[in-house]
PDB file of N, CA and C in Angstrom:
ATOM      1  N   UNK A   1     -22.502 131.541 166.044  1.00  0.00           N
ATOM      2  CA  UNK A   1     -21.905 132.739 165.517  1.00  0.00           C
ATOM      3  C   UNK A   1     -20.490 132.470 165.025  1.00  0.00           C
ATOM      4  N   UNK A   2     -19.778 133.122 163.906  1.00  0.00           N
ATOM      5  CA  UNK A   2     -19.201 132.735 163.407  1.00  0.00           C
ATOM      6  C   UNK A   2     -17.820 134.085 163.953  1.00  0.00           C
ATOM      7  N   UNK A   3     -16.505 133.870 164.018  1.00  0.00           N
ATOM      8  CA  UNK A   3     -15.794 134.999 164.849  1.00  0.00           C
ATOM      9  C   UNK A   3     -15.354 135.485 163.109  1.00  0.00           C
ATOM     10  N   UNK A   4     -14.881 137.030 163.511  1.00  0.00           N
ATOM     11  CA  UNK A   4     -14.421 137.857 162.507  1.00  0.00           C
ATOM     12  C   UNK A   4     -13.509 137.254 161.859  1.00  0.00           C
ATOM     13  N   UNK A   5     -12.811 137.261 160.515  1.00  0.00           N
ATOM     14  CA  UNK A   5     -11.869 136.906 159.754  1.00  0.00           C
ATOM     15  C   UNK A   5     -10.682 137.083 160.719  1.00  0.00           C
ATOM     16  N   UNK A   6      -9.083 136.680 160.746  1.00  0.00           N
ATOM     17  CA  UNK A   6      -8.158 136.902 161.358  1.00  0.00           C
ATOM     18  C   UNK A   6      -7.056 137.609 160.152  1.00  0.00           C
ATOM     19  N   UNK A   7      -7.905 138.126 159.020  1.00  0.00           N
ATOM     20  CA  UNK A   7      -6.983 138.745 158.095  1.00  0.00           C
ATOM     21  C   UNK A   7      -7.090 140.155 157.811  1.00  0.00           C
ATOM     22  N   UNK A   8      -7.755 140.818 159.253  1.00  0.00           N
ATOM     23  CA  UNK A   8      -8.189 142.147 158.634  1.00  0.00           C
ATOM     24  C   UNK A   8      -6.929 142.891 159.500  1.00  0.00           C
ATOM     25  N   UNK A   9      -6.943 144.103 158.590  1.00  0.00           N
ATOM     26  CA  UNK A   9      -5.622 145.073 158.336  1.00  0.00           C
ATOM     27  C   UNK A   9      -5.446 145.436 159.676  1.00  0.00           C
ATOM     28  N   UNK A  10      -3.789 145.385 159.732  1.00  0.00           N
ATOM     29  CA  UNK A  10      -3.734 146.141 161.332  1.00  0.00           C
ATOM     30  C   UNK A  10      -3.871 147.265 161.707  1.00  0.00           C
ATOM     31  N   UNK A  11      -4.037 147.922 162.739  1.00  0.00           N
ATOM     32  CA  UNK A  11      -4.132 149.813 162.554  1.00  0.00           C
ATOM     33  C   UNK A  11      -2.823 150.077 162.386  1.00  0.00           C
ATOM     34  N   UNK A  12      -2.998 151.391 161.423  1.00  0.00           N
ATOM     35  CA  UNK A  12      -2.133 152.191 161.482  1.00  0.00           C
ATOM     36  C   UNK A  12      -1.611 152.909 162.245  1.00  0.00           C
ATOM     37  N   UNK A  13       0.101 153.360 162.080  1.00  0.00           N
ATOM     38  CA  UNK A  13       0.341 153.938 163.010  1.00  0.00           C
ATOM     39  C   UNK A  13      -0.187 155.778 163.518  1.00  0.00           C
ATOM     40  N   UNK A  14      -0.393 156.376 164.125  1.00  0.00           N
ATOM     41  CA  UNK A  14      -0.572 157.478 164.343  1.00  0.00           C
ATOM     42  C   UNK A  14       0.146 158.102 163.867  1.00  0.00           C
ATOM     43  N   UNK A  15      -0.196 159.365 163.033  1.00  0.00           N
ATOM     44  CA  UNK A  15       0.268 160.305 162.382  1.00  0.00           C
ATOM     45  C   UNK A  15       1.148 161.274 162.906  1.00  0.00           C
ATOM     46  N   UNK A  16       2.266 161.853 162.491  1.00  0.00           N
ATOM     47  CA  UNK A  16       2.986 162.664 163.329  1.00  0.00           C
ATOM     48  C   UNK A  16       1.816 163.808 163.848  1.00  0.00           C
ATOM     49  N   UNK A  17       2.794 164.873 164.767  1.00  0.00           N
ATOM     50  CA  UNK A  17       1.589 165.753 165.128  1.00  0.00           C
ATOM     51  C   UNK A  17       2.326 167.362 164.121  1.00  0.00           C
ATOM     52  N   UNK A  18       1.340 168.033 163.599  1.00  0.00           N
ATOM     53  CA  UNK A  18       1.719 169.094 162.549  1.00  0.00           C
ATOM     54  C   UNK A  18       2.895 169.502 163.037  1.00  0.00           C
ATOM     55  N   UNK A  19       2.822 169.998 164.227  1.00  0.00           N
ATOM     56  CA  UNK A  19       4.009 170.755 165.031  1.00  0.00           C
ATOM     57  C   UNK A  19       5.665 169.997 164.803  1.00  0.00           C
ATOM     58  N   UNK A  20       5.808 168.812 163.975  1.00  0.00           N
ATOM     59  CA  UNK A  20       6.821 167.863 163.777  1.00  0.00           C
ATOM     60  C   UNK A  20       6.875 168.026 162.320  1.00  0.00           C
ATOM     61  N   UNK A  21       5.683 168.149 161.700  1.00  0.00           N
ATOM     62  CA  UNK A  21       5.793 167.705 160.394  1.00  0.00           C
ATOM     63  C   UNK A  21       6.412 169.263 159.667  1.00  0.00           C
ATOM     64  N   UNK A  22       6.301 170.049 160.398  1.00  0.00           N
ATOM     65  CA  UNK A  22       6.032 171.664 159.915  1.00  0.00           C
ATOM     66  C   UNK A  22       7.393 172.681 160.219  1.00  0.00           C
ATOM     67  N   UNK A  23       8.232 171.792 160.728  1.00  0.00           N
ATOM     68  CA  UNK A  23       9.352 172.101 161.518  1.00  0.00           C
ATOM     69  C   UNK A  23      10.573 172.696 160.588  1.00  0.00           C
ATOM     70  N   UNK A  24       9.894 173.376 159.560  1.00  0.00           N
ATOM     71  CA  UNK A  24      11.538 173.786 158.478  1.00  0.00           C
ATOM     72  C   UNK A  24      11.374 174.781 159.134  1.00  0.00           C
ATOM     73  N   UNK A  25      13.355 174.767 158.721  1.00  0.00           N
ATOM     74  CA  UNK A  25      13.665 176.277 159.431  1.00  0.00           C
ATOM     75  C   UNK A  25      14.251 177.267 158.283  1.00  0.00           C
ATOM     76  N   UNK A  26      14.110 178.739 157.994  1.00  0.00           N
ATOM     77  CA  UNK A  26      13.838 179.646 157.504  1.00  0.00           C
ATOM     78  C   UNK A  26      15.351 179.130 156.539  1.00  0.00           C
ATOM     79  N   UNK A  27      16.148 178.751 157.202  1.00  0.00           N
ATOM     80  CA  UNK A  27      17.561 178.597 156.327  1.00  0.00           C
ATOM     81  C   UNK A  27      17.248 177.469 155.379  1.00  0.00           C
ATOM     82  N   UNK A  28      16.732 176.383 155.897  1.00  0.00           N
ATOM     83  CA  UNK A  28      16.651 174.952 155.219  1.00  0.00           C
ATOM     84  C   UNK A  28      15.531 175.456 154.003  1.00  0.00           C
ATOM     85  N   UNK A  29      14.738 176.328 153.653  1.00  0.00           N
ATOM     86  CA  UNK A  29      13.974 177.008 152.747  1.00  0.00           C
ATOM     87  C   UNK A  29      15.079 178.029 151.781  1.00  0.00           C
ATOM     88  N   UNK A  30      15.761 178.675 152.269  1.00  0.00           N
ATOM     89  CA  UNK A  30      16.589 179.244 151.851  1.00  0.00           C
ATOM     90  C   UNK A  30      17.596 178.607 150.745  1.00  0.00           C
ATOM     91  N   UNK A  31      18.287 177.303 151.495  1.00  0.00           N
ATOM     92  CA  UNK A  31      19.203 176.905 150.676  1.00  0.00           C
ATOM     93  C   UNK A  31      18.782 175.960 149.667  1.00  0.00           C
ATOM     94  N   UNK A  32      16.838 175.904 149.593  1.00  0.00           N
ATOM     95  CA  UNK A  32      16.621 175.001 148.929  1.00  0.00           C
ATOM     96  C   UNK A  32      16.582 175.909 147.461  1.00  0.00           C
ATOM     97  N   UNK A  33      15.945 176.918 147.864  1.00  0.00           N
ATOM     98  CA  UNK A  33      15.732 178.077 146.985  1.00  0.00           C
ATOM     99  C   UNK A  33      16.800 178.352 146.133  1.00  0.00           C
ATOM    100  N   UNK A  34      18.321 178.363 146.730  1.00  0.00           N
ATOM    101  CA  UNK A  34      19.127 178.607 146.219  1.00  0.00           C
ATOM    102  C   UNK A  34      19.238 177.821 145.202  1.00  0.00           C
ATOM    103  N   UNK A  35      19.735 176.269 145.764  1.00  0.00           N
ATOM    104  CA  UNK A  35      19.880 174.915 145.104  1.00  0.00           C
ATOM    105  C   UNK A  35      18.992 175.227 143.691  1.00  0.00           C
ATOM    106  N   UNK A  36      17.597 175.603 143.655  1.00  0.00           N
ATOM    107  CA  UNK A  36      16.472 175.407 142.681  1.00  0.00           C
ATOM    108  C   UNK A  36      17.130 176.509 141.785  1.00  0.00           C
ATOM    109  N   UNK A  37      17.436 177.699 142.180  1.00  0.00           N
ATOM    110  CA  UNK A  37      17.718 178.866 141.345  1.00  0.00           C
ATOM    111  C   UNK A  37      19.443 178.601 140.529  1.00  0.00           C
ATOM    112  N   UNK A  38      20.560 177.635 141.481  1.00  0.00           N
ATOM    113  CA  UNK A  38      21.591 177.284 140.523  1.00  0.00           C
ATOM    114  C   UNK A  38      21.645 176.244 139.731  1.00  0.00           C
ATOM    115  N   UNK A  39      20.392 175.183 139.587  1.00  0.00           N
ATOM    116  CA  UNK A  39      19.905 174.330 138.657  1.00  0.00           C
ATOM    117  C   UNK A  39      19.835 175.011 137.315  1.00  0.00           C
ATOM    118  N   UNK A  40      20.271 175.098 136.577  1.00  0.00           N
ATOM    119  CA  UNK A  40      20.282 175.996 135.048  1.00  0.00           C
ATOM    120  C   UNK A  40      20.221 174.516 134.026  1.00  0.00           C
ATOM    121  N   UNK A  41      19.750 174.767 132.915  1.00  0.00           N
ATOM    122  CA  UNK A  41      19.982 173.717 132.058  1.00  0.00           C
ATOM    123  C   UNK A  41      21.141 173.662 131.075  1.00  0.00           C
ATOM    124  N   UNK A  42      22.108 173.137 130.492  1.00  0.00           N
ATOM    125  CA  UNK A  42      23.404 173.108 130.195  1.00  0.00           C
ATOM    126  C   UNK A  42      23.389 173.889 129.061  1.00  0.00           C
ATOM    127  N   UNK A  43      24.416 174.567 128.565  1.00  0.00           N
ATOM    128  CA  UNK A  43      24.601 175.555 127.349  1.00  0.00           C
ATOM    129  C   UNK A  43      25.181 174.350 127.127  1.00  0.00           C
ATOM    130  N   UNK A  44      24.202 174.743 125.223  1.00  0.00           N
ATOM    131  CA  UNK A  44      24.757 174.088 124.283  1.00  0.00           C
ATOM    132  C   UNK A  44      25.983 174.571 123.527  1.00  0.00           C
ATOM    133  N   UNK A  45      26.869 174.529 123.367  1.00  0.00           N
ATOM    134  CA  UNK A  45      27.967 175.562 122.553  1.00  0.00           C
ATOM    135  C   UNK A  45      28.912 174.773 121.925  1.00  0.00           C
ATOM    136  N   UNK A  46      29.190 174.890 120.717  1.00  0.00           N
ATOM    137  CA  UNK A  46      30.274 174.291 119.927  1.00  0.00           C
ATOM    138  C   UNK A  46      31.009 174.017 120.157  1.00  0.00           C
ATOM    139  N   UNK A  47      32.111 175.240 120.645  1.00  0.00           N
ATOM    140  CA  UNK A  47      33.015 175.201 121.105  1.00  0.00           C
ATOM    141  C   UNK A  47      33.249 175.006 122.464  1.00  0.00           C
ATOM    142  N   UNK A  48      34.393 174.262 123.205  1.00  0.00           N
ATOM    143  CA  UNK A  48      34.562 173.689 124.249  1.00  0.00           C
ATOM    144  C   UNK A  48      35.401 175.260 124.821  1.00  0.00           C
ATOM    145  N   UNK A  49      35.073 174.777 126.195  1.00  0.00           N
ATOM    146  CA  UNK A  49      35.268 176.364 126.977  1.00  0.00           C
ATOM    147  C   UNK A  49      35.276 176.026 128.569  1.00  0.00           C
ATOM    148  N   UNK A  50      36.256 176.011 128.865  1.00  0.00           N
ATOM    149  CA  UNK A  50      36.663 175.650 130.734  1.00  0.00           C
ATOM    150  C   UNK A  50      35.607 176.665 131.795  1.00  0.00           C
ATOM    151  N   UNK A  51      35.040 175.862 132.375  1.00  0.00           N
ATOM    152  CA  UNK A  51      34.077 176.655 133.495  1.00  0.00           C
ATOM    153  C   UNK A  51      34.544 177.768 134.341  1.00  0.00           C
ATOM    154  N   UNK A  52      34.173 178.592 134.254  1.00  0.00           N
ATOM    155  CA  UNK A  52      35.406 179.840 135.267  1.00  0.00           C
ATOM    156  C   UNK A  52      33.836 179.634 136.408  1.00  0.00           C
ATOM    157  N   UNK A  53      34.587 179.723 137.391  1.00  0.00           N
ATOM    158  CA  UNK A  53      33.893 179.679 138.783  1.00  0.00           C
ATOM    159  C   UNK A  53      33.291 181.398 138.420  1.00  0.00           C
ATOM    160  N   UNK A  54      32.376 181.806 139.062  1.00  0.00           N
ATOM    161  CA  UNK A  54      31.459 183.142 139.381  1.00  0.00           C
ATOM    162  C   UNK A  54      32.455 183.821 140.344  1.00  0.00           C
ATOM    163  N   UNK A  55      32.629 185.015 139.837  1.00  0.00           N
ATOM    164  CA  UNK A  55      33.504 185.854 140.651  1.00  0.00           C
ATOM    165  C   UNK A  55      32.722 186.410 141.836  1.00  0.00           C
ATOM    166  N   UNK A  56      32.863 186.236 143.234  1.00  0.00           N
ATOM    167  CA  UNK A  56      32.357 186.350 144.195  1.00  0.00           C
ATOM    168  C   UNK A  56      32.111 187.900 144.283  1.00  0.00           C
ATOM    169  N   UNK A  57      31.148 188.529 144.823  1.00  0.00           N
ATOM    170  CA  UNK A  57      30.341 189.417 144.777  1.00  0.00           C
ATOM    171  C   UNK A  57      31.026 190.281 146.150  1.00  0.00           C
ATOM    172  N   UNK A  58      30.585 191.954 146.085  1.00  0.00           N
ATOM    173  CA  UNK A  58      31.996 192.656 146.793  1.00  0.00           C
ATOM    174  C   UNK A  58      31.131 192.216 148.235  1.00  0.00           C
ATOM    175  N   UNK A  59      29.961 192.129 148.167  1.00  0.00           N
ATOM    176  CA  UNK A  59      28.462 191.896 149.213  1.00  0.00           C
ATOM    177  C   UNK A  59      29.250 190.537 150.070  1.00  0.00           C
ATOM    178  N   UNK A  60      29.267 188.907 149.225  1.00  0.00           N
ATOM    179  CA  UNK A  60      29.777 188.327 149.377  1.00  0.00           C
ATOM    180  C   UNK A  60      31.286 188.492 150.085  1.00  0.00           C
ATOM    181  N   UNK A  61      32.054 188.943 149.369  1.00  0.00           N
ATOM    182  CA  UNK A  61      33.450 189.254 150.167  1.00  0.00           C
ATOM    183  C   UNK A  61      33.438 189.759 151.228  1.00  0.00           C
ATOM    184  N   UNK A  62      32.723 190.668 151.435  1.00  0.00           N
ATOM    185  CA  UNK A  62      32.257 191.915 152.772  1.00  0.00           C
ATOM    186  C   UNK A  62      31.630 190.999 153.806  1.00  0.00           C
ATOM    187  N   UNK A  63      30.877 189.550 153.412  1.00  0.00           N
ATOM    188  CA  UNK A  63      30.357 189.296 154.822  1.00  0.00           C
ATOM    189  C   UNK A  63      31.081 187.620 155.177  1.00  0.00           C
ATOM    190  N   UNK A  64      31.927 187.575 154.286  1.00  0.00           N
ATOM    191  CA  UNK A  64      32.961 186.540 154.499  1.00  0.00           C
ATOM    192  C   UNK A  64      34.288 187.020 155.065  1.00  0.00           C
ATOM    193  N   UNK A  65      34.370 188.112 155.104  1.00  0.00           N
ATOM    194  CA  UNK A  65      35.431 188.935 155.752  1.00  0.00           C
ATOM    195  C   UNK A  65      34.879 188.801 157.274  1.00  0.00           C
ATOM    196  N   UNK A  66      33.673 188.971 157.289  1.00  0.00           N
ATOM    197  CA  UNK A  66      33.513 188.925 159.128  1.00  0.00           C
ATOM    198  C   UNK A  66      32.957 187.423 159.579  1.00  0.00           C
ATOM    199  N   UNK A  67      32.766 186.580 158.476  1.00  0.00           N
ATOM    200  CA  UNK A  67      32.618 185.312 158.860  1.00  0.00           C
ATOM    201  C   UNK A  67      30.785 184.726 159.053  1.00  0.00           C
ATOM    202  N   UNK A  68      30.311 185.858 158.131  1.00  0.00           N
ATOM    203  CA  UNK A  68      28.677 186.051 158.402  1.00  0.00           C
ATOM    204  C   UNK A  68      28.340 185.399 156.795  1.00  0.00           C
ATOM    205  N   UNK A  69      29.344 184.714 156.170  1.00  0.00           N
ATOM    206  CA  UNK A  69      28.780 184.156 154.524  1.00  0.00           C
ATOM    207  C   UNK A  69      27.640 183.327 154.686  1.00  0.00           C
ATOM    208  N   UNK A  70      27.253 182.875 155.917  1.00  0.00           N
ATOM    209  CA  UNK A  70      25.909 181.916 155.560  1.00  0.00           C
ATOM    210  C   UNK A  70      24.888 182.905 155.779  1.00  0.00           C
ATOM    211  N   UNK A  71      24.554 184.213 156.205  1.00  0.00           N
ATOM    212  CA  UNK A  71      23.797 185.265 155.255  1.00  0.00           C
ATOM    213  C   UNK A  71      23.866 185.896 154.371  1.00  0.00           C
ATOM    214  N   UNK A  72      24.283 185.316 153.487  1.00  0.00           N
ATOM    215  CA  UNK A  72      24.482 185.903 151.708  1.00  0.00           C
ATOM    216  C   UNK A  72      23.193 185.477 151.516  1.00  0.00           C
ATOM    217  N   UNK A  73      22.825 184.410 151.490  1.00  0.00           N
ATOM    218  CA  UNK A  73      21.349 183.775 150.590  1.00  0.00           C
ATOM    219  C   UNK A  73      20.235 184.871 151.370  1.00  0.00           C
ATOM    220  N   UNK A  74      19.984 185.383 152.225  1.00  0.00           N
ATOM    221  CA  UNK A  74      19.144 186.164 152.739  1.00  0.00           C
ATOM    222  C   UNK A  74      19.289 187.612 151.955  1.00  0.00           C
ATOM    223  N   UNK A  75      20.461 188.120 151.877  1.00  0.00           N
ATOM    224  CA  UNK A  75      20.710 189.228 151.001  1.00  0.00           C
ATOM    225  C   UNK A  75      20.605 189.264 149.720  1.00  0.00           C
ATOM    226  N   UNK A  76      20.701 188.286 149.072  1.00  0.00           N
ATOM    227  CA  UNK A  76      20.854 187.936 147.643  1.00  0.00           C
ATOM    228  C   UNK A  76      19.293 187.669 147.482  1.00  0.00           C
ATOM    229  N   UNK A  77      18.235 187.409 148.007  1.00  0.00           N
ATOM    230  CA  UNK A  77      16.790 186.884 148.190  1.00  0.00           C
ATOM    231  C   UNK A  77      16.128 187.892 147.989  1.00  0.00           C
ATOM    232  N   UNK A  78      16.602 188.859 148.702  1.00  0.00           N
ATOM    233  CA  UNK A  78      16.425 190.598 149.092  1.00  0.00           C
ATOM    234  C   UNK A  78      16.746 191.415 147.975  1.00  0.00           C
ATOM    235  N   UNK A  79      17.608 191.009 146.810  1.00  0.00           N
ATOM    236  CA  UNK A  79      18.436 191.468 146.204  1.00  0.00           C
ATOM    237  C   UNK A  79      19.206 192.937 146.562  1.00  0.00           C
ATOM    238  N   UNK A  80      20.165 192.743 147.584  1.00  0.00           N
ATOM    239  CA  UNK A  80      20.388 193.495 148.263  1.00  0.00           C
ATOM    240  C   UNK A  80      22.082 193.412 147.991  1.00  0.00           C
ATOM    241  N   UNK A  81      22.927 194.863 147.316  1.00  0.00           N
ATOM    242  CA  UNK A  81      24.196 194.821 147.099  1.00  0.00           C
ATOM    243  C   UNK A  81      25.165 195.619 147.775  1.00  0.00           C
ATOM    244  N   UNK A  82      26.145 196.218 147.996  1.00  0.00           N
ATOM    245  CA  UNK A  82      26.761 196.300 148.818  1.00  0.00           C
ATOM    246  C   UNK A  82      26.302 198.254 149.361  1.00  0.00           C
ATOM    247  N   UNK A  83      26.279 198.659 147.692  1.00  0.00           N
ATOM    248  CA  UNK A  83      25.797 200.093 147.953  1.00  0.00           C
ATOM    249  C   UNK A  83      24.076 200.127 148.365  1.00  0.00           C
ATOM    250  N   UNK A  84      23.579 198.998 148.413  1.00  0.00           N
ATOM    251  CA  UNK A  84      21.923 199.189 149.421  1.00  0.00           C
ATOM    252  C   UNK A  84      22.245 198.603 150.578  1.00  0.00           C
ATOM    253  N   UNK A  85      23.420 198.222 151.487  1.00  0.00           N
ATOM    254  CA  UNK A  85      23.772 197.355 152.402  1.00  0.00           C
ATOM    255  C   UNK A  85      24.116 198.637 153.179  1.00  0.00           C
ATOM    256  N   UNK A  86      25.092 199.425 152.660  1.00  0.00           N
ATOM    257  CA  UNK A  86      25.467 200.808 152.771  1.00  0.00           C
ATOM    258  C   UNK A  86      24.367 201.788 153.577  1.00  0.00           C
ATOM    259  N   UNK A  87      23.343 201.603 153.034  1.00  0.00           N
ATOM    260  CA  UNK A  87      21.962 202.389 153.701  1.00  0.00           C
ATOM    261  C   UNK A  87      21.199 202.068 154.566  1.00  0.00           C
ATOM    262  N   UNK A  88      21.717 200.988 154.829  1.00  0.00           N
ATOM    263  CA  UNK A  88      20.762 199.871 155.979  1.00  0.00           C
ATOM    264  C   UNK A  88      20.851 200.387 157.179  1.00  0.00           C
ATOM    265  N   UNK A  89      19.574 200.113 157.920  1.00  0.00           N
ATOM    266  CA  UNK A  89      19.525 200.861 159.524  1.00  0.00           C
ATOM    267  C   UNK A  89      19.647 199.097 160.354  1.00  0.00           C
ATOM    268  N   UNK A  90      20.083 199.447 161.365  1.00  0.00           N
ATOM    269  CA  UNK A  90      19.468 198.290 162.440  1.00  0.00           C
ATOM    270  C   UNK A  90      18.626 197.480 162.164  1.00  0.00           C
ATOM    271  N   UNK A  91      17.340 198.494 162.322  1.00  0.00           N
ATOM    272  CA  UNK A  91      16.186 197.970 161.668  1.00  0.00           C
ATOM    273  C   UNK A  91      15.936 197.340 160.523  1.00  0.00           C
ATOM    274  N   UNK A  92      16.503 197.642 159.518  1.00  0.00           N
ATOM    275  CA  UNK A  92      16.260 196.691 158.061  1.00  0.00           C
ATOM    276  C   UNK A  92      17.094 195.742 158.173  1.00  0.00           C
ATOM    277  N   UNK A  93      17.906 195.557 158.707  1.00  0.00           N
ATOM    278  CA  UNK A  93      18.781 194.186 159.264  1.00  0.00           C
ATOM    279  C   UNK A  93      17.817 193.364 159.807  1.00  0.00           C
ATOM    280  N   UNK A  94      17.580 193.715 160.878  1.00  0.00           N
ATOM    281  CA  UNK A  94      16.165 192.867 161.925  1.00  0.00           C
ATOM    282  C   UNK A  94      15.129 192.893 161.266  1.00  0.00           C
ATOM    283  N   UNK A  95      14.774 193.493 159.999  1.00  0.00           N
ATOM    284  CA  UNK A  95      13.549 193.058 159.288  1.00  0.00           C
ATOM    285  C   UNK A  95      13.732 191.402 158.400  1.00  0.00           C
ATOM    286  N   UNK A  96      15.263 192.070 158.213  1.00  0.00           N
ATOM    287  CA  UNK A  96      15.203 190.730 157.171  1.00  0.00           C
ATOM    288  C   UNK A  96      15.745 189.643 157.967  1.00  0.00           C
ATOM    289  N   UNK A  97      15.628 189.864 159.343  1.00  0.00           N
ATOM    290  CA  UNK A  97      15.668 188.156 159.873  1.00  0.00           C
ATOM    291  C   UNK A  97      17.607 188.266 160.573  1.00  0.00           C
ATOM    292  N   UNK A  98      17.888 189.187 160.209  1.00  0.00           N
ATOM    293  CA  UNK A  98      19.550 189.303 160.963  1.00  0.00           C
ATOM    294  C   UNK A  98      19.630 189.160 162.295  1.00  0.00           C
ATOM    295  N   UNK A  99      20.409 188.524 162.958  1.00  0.00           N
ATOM    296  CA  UNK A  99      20.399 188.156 164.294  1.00  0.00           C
ATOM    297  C   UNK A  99      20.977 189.167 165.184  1.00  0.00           C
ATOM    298  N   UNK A 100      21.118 189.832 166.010  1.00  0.00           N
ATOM    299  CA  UNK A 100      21.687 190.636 166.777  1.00  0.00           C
ATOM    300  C   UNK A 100      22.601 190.878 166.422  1.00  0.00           C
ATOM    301  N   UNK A 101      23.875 190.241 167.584  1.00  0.00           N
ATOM    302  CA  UNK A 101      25.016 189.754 166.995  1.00  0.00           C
ATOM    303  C   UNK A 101      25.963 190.017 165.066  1.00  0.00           C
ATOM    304  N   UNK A 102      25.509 189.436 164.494  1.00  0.00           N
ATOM    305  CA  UNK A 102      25.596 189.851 163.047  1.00  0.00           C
ATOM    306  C   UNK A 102      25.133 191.041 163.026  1.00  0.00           C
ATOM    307  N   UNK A 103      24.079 191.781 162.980  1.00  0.00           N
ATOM    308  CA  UNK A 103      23.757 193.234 162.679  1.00  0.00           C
ATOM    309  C   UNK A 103      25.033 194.216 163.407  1.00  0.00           C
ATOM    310  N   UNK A 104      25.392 194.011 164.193  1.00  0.00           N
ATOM    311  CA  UNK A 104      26.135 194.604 165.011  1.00  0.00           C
ATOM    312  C   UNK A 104      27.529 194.691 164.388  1.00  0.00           C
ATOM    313  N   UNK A 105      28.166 193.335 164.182  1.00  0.00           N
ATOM    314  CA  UNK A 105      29.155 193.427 163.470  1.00  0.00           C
ATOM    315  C   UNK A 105      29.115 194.286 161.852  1.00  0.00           C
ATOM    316  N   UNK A 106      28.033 193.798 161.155  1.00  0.00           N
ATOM    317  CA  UNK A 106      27.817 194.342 159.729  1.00  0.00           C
ATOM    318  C   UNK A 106      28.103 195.903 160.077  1.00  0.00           C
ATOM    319  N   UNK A 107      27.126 196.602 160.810  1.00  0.00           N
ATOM    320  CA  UNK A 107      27.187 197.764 161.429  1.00  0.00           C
ATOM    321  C   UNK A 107      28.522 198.777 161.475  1.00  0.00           C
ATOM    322  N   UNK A 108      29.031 197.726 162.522  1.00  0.00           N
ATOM    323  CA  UNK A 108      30.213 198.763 162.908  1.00  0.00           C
ATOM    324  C   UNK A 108      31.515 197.955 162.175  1.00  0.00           C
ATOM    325  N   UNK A 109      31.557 197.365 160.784  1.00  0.00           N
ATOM    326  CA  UNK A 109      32.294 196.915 159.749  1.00  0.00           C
ATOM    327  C   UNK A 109      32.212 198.053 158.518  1.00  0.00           C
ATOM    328  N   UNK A 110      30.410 198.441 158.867  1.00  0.00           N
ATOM    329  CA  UNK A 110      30.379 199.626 157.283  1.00  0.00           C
ATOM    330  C   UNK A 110      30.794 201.023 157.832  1.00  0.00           C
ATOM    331  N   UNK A 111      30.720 201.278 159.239  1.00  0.00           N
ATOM    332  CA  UNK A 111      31.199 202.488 159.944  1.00  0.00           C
ATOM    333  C   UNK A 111      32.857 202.392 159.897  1.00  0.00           C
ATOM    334  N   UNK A 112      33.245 201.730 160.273  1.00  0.00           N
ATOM    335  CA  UNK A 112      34.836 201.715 160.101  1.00  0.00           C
ATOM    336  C   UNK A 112      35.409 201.874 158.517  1.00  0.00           C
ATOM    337  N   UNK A 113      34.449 201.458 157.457  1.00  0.00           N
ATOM    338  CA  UNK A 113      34.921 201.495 156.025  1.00  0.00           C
ATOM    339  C   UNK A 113      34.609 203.064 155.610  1.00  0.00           C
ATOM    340  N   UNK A 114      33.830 203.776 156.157  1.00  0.00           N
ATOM    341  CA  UNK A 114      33.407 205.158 155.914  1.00  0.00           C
ATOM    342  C   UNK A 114      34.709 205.902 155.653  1.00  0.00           C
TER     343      UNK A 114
END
């Protein structure tokens, strides 16, 4: 009898398990979204013209004032502006994923502006 070749393929390694592979988190989707949506393709224009930065949004200002700017992309997703922010219950905070904490502040930030 003749023994098997000594050139056959080694095993592979074992595959992660889904629960590893599946592991994005709701933000890391978020800021990819963003990234994809400020990808624009370049204006062509004759004339030369200095980039003015985007004037930050009153939504934006309002939740950088309490230090909550890394939920803008959740509001902006929502398309949600300062006068529909205005109408918001608890509850539509905690729908869209707002953490305690933050709802609370947003809360009693739009009650004090009344």
């Amino acid at each position: 009898m003749n023994p098997q070749p000594s050139n056959a393929d080694p095993p592979k390694p074992k595959p992660k398990p889904v629960s590893e592979v599946v592991n994005i988190s709701r933000r890391q989707i978020a800021d990819e979204m963003h990234a994809r949506q400020n990808k624009k393709p370049p204006k062509q224009t004759s004339s030369k013209k200095t980039s003015q930065p985007k004037a930050e949004s009153p939504l934006d200002s309002f939740l950088s004032s309490l230090g909550l700017e890394k939920y803008s992309i959740t509001f902006q997703a929502e398309e949600v502006d300062m006068a529909a922010l205005r109408h918001m219950t608890d509850s539509d905070l905690k729908a869209l994923g707002i953490p305690m904490g933050p709802r609370k502040k947003i809360i009693l930030a739009l009650e004090s502006r009344a």
